[in-house]
C-alpha atoms as a PDB file:
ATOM      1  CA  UNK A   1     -42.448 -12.846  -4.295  1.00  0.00           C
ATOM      2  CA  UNK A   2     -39.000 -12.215  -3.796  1.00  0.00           C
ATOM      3  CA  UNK A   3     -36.604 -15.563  -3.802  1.00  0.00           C
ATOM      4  CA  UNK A   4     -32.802 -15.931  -1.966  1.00  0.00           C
ATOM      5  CA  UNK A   5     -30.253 -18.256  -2.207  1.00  0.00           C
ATOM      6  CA  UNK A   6     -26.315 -18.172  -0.615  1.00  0.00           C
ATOM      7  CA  UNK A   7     -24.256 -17.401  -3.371  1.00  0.00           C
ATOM      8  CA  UNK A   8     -21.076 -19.949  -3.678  1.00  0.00           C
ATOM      9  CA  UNK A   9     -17.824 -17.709  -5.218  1.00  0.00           C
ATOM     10  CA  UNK A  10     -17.168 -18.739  -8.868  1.00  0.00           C
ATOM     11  CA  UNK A  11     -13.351 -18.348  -9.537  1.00  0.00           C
ATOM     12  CA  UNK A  12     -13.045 -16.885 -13.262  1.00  0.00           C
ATOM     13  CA  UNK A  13      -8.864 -17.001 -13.635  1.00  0.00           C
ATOM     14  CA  UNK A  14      -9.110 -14.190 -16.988  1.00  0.00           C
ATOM     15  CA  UNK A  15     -11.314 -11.557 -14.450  1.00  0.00           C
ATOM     16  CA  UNK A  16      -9.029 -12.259 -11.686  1.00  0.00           C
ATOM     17  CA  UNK A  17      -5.862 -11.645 -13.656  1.00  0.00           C
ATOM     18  CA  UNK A  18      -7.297  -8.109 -14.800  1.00  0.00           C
ATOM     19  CA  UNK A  19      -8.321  -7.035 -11.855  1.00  0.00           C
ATOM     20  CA  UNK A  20      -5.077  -7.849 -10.052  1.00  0.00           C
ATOM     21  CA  UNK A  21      -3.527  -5.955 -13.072  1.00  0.00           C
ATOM     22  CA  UNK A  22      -5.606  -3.299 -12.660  1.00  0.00           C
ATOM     23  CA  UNK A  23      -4.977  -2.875  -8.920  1.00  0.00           C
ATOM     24  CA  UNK A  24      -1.267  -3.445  -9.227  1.00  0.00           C
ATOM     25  CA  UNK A  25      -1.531  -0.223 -11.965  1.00  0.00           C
ATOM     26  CA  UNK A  26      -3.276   1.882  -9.467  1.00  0.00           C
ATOM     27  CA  UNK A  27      -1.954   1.262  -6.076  1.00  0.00           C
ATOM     28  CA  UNK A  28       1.813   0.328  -4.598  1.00  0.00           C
ATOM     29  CA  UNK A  29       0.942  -2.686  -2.392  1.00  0.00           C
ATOM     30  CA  UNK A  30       2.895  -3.538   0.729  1.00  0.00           C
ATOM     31  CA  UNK A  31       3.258  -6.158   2.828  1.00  0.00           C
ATOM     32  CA  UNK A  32       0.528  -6.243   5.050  1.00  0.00           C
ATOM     33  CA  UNK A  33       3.394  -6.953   8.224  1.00  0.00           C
ATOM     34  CA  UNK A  34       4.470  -3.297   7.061  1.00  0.00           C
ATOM     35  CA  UNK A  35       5.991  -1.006   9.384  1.00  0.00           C
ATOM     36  CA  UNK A  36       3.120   0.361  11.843  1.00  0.00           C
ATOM     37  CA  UNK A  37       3.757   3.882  10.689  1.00  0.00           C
ATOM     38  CA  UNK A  38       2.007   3.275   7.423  1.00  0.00           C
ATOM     39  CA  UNK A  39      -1.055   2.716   9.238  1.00  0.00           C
ATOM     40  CA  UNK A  40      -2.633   6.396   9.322  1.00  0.00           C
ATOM     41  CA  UNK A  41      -2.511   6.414  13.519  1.00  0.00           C
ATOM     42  CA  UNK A  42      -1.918   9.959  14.710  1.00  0.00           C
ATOM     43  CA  UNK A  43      -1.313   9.048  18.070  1.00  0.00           C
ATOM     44  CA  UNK A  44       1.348   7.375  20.353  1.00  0.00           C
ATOM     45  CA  UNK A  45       2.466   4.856  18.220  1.00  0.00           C
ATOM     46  CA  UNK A  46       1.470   1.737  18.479  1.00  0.00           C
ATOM     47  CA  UNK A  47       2.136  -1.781  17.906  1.00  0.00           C
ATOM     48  CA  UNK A  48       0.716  -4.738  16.263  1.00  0.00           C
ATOM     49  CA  UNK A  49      -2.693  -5.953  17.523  1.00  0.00           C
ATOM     50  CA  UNK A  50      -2.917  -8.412  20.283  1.00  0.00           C
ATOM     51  CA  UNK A  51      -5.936 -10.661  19.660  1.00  0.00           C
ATOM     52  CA  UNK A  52      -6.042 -11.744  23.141  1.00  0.00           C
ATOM     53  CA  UNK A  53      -5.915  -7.941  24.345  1.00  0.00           C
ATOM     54  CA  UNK A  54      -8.845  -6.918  21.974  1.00  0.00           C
ATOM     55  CA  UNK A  55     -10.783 -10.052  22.911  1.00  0.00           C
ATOM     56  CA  UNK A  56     -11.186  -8.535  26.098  1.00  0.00           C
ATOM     57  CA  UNK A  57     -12.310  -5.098  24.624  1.00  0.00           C
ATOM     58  CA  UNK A  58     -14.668  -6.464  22.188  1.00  0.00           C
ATOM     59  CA  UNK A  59     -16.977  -6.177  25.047  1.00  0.00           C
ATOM     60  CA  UNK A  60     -18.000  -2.734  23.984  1.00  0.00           C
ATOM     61  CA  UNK A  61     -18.573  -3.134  20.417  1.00  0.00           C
ATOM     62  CA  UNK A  62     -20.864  -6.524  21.480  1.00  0.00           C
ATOM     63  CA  UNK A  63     -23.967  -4.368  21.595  1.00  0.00           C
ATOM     64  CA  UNK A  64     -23.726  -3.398  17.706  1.00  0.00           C
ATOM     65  CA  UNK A  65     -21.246  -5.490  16.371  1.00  0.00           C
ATOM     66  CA  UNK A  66     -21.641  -8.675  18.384  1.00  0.00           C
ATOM     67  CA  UNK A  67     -19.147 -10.233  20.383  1.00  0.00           C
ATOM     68  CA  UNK A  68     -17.427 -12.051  17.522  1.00  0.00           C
ATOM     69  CA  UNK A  69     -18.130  -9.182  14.675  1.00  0.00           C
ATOM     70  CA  UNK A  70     -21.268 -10.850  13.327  1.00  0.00           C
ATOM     71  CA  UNK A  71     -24.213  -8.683  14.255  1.00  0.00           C
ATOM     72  CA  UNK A  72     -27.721  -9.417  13.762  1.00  0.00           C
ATOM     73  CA  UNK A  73     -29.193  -5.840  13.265  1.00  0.00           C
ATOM     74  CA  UNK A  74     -28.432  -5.729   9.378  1.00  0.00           C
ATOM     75  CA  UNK A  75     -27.942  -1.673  10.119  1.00  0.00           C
ATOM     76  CA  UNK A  76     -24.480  -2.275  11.917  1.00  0.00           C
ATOM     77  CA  UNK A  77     -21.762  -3.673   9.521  1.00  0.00           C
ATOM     78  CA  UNK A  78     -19.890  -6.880  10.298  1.00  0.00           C
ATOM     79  CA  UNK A  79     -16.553  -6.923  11.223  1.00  0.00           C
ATOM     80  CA  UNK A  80     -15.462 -10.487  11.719  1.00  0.00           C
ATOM     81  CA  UNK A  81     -12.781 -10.737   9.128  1.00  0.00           C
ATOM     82  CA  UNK A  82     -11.512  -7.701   8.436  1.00  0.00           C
ATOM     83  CA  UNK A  83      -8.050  -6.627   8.489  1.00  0.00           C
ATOM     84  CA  UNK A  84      -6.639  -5.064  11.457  1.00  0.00           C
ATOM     85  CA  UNK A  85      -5.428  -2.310   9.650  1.00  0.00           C
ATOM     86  CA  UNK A  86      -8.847  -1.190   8.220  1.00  0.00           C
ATOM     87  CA  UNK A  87     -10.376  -1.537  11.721  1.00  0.00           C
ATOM     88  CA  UNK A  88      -8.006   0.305  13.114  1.00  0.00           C
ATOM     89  CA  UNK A  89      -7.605   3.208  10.415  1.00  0.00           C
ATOM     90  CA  UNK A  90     -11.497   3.361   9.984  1.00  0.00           C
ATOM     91  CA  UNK A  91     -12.057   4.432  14.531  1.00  0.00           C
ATOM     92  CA  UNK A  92      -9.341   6.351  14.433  1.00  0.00           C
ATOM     93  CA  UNK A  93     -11.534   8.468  11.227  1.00  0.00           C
ATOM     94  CA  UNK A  94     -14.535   8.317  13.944  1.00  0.00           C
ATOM     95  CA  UNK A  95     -12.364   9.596  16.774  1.00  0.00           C
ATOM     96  CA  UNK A  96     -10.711  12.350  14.997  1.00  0.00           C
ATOM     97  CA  UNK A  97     -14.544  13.155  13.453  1.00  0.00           C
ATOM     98  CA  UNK A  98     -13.298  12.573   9.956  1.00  0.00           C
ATOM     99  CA  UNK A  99     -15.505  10.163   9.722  1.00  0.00           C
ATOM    100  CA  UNK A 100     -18.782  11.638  10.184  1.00  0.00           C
ATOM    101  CA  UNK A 101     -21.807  10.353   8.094  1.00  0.00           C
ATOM    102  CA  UNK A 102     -24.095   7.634   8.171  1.00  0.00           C
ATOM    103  CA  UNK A 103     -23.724   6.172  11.988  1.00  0.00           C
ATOM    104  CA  UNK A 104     -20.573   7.863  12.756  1.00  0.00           C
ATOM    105  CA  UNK A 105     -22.392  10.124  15.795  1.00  0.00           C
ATOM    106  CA  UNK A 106     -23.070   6.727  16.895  1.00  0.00           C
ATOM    107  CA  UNK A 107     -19.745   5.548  16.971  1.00  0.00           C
ATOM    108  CA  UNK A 108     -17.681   8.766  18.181  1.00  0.00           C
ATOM    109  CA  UNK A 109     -17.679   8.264  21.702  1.00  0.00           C
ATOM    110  CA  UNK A 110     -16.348   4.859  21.865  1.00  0.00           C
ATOM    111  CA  UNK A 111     -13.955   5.929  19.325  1.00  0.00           C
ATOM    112  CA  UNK A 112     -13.067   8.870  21.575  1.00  0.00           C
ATOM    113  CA  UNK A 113     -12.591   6.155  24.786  1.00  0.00           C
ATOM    114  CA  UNK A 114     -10.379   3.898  22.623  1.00  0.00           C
ATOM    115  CA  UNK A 115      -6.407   4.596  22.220  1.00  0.00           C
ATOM    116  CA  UNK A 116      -4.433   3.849  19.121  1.00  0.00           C
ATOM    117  CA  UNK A 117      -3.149   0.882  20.548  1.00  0.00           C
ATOM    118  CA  UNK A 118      -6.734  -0.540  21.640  1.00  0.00           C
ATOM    119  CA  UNK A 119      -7.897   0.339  18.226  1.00  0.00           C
ATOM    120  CA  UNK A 120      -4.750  -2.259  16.795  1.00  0.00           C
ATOM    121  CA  UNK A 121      -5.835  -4.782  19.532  1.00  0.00           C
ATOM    122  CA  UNK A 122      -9.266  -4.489  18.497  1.00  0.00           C
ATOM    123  CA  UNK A 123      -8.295  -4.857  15.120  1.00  0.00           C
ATOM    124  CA  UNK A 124      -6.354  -8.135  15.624  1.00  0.00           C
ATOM    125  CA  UNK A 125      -9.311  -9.818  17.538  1.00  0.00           C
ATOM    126  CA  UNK A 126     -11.817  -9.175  14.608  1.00  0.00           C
ATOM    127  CA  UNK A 127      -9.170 -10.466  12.183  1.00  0.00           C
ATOM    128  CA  UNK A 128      -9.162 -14.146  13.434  1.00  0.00           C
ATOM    129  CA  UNK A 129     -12.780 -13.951  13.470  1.00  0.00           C
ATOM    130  CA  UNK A 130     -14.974 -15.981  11.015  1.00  0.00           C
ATOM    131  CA  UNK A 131     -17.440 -13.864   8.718  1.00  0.00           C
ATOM    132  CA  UNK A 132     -20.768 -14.909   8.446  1.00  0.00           C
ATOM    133  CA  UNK A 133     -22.621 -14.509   5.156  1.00  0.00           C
ATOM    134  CA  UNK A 134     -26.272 -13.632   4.376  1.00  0.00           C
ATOM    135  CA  UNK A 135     -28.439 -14.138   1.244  1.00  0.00           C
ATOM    136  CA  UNK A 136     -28.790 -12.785  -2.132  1.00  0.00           C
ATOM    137  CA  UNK A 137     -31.695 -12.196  -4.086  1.00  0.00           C
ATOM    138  CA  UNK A 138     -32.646 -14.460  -7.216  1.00  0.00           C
ATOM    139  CA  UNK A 139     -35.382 -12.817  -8.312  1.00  0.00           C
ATOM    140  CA  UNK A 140     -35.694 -11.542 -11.465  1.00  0.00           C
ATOM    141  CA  UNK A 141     -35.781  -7.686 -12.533  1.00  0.00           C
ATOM    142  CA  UNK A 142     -38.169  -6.870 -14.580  1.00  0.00           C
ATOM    143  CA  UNK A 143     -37.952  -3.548 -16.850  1.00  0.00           C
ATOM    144  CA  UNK A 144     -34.944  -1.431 -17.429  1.00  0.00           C
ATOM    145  CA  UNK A 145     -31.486  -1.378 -18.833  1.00  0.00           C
ATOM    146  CA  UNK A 146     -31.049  -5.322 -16.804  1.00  0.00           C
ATOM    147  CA  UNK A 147     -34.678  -6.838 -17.283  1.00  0.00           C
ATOM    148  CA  UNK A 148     -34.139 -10.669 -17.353  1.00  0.00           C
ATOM    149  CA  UNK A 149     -31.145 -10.697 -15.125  1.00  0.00           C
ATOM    150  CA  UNK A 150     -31.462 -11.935 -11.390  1.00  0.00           C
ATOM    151  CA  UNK A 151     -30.817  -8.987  -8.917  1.00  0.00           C
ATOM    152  CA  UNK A 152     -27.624 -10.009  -7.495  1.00  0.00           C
ATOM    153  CA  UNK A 153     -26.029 -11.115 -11.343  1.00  0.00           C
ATOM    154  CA  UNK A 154     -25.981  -7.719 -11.873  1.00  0.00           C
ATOM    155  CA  UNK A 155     -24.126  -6.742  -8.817  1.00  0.00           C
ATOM    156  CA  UNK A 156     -21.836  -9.802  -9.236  1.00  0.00           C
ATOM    157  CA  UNK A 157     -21.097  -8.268 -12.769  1.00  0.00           C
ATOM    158  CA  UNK A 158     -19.867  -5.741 -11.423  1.00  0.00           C
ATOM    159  CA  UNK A 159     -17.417  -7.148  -8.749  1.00  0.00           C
ATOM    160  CA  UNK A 160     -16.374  -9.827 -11.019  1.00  0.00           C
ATOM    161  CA  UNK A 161     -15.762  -7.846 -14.246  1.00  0.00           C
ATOM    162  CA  UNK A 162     -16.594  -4.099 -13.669  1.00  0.00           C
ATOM    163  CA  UNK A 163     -17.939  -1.919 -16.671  1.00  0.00           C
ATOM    164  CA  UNK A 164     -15.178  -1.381 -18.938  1.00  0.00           C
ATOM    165  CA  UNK A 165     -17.226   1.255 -21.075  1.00  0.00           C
ATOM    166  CA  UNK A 166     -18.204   3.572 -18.236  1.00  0.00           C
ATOM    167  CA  UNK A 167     -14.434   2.852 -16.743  1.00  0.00           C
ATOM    168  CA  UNK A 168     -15.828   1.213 -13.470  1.00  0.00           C
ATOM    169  CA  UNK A 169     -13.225  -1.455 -12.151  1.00  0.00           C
ATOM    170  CA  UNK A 170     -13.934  -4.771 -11.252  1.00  0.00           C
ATOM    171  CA  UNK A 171     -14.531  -4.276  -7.239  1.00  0.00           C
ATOM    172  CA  UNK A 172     -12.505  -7.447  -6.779  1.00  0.00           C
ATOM    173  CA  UNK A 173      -9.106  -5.387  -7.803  1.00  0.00           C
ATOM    174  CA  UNK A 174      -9.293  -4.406  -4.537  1.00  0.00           C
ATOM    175  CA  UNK A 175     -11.091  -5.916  -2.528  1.00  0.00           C
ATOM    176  CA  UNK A 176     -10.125  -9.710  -3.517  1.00  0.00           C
ATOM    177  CA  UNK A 177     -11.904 -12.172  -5.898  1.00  0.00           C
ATOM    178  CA  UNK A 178     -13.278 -14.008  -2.623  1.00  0.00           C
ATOM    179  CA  UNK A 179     -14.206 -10.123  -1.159  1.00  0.00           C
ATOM    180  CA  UNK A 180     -11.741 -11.027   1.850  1.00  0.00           C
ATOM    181  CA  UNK A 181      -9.436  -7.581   0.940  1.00  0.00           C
ATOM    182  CA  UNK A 182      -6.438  -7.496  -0.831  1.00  0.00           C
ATOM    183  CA  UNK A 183      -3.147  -7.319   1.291  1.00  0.00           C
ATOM    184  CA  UNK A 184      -1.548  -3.409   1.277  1.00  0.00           C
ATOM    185  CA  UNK A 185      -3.832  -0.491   1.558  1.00  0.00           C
ATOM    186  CA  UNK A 186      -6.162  -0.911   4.243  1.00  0.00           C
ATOM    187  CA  UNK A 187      -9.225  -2.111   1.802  1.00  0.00           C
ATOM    188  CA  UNK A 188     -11.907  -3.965   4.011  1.00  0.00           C
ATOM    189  CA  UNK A 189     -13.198  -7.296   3.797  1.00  0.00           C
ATOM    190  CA  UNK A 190     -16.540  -6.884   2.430  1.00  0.00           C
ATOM    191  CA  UNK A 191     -17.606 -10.906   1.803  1.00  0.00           C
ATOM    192  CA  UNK A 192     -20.756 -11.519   3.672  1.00  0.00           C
ATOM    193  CA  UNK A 193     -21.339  -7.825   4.468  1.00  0.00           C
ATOM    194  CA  UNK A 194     -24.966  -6.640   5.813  1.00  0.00           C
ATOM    195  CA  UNK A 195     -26.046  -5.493   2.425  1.00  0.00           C
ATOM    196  CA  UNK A 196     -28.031  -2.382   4.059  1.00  0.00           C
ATOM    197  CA  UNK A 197     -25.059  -0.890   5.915  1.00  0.00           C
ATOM    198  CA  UNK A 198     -23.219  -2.097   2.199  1.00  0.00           C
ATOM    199  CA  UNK A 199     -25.903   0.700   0.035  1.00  0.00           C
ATOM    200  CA  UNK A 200     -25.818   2.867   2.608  1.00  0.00           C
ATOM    201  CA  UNK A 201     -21.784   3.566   2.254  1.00  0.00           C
ATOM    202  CA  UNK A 202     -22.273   3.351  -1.089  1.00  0.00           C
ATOM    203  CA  UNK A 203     -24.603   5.877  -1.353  1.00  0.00           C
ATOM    204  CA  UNK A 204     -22.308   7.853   0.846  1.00  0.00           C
ATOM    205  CA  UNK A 205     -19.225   7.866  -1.447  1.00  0.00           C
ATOM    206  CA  UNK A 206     -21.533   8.618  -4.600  1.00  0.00           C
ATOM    207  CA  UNK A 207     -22.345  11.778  -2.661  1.00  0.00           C
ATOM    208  CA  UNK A 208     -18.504  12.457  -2.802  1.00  0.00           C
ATOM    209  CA  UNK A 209     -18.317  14.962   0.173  1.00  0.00           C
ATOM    210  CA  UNK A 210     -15.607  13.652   2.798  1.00  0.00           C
ATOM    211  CA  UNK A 211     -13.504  15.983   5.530  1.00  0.00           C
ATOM    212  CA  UNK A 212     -10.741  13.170   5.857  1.00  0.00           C
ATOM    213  CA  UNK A 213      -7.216  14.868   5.778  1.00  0.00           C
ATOM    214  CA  UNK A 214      -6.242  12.296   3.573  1.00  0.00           C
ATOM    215  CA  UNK A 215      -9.201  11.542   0.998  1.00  0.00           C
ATOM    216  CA  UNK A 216      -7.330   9.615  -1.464  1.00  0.00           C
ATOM    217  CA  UNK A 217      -8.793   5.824  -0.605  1.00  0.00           C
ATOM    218  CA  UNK A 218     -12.158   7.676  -0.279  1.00  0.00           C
ATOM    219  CA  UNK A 219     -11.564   9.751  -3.505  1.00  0.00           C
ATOM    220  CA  UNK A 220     -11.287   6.443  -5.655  1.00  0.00           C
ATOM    221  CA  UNK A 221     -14.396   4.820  -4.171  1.00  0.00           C
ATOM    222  CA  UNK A 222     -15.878   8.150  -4.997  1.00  0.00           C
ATOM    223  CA  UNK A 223     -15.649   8.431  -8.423  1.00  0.00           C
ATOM    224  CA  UNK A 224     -16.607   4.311  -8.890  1.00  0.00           C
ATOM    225  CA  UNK A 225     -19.805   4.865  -6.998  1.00  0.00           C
ATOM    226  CA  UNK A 226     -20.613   8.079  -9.056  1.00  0.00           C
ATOM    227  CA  UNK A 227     -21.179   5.702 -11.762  1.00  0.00           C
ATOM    228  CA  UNK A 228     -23.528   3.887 -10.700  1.00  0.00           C
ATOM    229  CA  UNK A 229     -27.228   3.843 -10.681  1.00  0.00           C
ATOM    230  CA  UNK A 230     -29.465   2.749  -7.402  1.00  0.00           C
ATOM    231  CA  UNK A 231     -30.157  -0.296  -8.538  1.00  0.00           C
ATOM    232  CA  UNK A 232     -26.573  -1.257  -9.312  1.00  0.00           C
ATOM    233  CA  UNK A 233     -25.967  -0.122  -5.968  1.00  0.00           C
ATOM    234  CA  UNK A 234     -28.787  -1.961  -4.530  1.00  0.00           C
ATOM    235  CA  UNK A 235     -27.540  -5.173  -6.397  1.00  0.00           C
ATOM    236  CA  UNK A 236     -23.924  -5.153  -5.413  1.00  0.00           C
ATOM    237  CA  UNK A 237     -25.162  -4.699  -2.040  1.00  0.00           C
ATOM    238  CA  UNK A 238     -26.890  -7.738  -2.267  1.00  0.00           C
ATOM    239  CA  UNK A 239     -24.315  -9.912  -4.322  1.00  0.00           C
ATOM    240  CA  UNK A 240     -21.869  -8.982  -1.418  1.00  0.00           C
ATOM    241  CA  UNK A 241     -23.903 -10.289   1.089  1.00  0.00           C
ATOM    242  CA  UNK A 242     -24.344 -13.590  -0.007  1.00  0.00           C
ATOM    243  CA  UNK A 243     -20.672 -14.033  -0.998  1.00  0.00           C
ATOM    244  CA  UNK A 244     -19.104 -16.625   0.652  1.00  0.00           C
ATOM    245  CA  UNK A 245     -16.646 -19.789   0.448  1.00  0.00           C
ATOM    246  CA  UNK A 246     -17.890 -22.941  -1.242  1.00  0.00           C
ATOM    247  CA  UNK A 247     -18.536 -25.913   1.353  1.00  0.00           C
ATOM    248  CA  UNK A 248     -15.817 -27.853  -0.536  1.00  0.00           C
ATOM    249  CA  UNK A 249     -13.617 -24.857  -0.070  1.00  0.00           C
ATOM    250  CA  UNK A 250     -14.158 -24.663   3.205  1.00  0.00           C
ATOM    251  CA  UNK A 251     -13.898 -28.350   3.994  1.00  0.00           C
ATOM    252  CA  UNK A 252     -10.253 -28.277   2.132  1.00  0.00           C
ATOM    253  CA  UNK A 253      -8.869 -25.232   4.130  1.00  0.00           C
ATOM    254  CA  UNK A 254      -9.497 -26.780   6.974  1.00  0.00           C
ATOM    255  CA  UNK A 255      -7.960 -29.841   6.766  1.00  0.00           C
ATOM    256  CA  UNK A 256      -5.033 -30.649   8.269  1.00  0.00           C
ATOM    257  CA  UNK A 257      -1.919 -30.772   6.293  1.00  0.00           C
ATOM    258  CA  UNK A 258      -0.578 -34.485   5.585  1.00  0.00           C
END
């Protein structure tokens, strides 16, 4: 029988330091109140997301995505937390059809309905959402290359510390040590993340076929999740899932300040 428990996020200052290294190596970060041309919108230009203005549109994404991002069909991915940017750059992908796997037929025609600027306003709504978080499995594997280890230690390997002899990055280089996205590059939030829609894009960038006009962000997922096997996949997945602020952590960030 198969055991859970929420995962609490363990802080390791040496993993964080390499991984922010590591990132700062590979990408040029920029504020993330950057100019709105370096978010990849095609059309009219647009401005910063209005929360207010997308709470209003969330309406249509309620179905999948419920109202507040946090859906309870573990097929649809949340999106309470992410950063408007990422929301924004990922339906403008589905709208243009550069974004076309998984349950992008799915998505298209809302996509299609949406302007650049309701895409932003969208965006800034699921922002000042709160991410829910679900479980992670305890249980422990039994043959192969990690028998012993728990299911999700091996996936929170990975995020933590990466695999420095098949040159696999710590996932938290980019997308945070608490999985909440690191400012710059649109890079989503991926803390409490539905761990099937998690393998499932996964799987998709091991397969390494895109049509995006500009692949590169794909491209380096790519050649991470070429690297690994399913049950790394499968385990990372799951670590994700359960990752979530510490009660004490959340307790002291929302205090108010003396």
């Amino acid at each position: 029988m198969r055991h859970a428990r929420v995962l609490g996020l363990v802080g390791i200052a040496a993993f964080a330091a390499a991984a922010v290294a590591f990132a700062q190596a590979t990408v040029t970060p920029v504020p993330d109140n950057a100019p709105v041309q370096a978010a990849p919108l095609v059309e009219k230009p647009a401005t910063w997301g209005d929360a207010k203005a997308g709470a209003a549109k969330a309406g249509t994404c309620a179905a999948c995505h419920g109202l507040d991002g946090n859906p309870t069909d573990p097929q649809y991915p949340r999106l309470a937390g992410m950063p408007e940017r990422y929301v924004a750059h990922q339906i403008a992908l589905f709208k243009s059809g550069e974004r076309n796997t998984g349950m992008a037929a799915v998505m298209k025609p809302y996509a299609d309905a949406l302007t650049a600027q309701d895409a932003r306003d969208l965006g800034a709504y699921f922002a000042t959402q709160k991410a829910g978080a679900g479980v992670a499995d305890d249980s422990v594997i039994a043959t192969g290359p990690n028998k012993d280890k728990k299911f999700f230690e091996v996936g929170q390997q990975l995020f933590h510390s990466g695999d420095k002899a098949r040159g696999i990055p710590a996932c938290m280089a980019c997308h945070g040590p608490v999985g909440a996205g690191n400012p710059g590059p649109a890079y989503p939030a991926v803390a409490g993340q539905q761990a099937a829609y998690v393998q499932r894009r996964l799987e998709e960038y091991r397969a390494g076929t895109t049509t995006q006009q500009d692949p590169h962000l794909f491209n380096m997922m790519a050649a991470i999740a070429g690297k690994l096997t399913d049950e790394e996949i499968g385990a990372l997945a799951n670590y994700v899932q359960g990752l979530h602020p510490r009660a004490d952590e959340v307790a002291v960030e929302a205090a108010p300040a003396h």
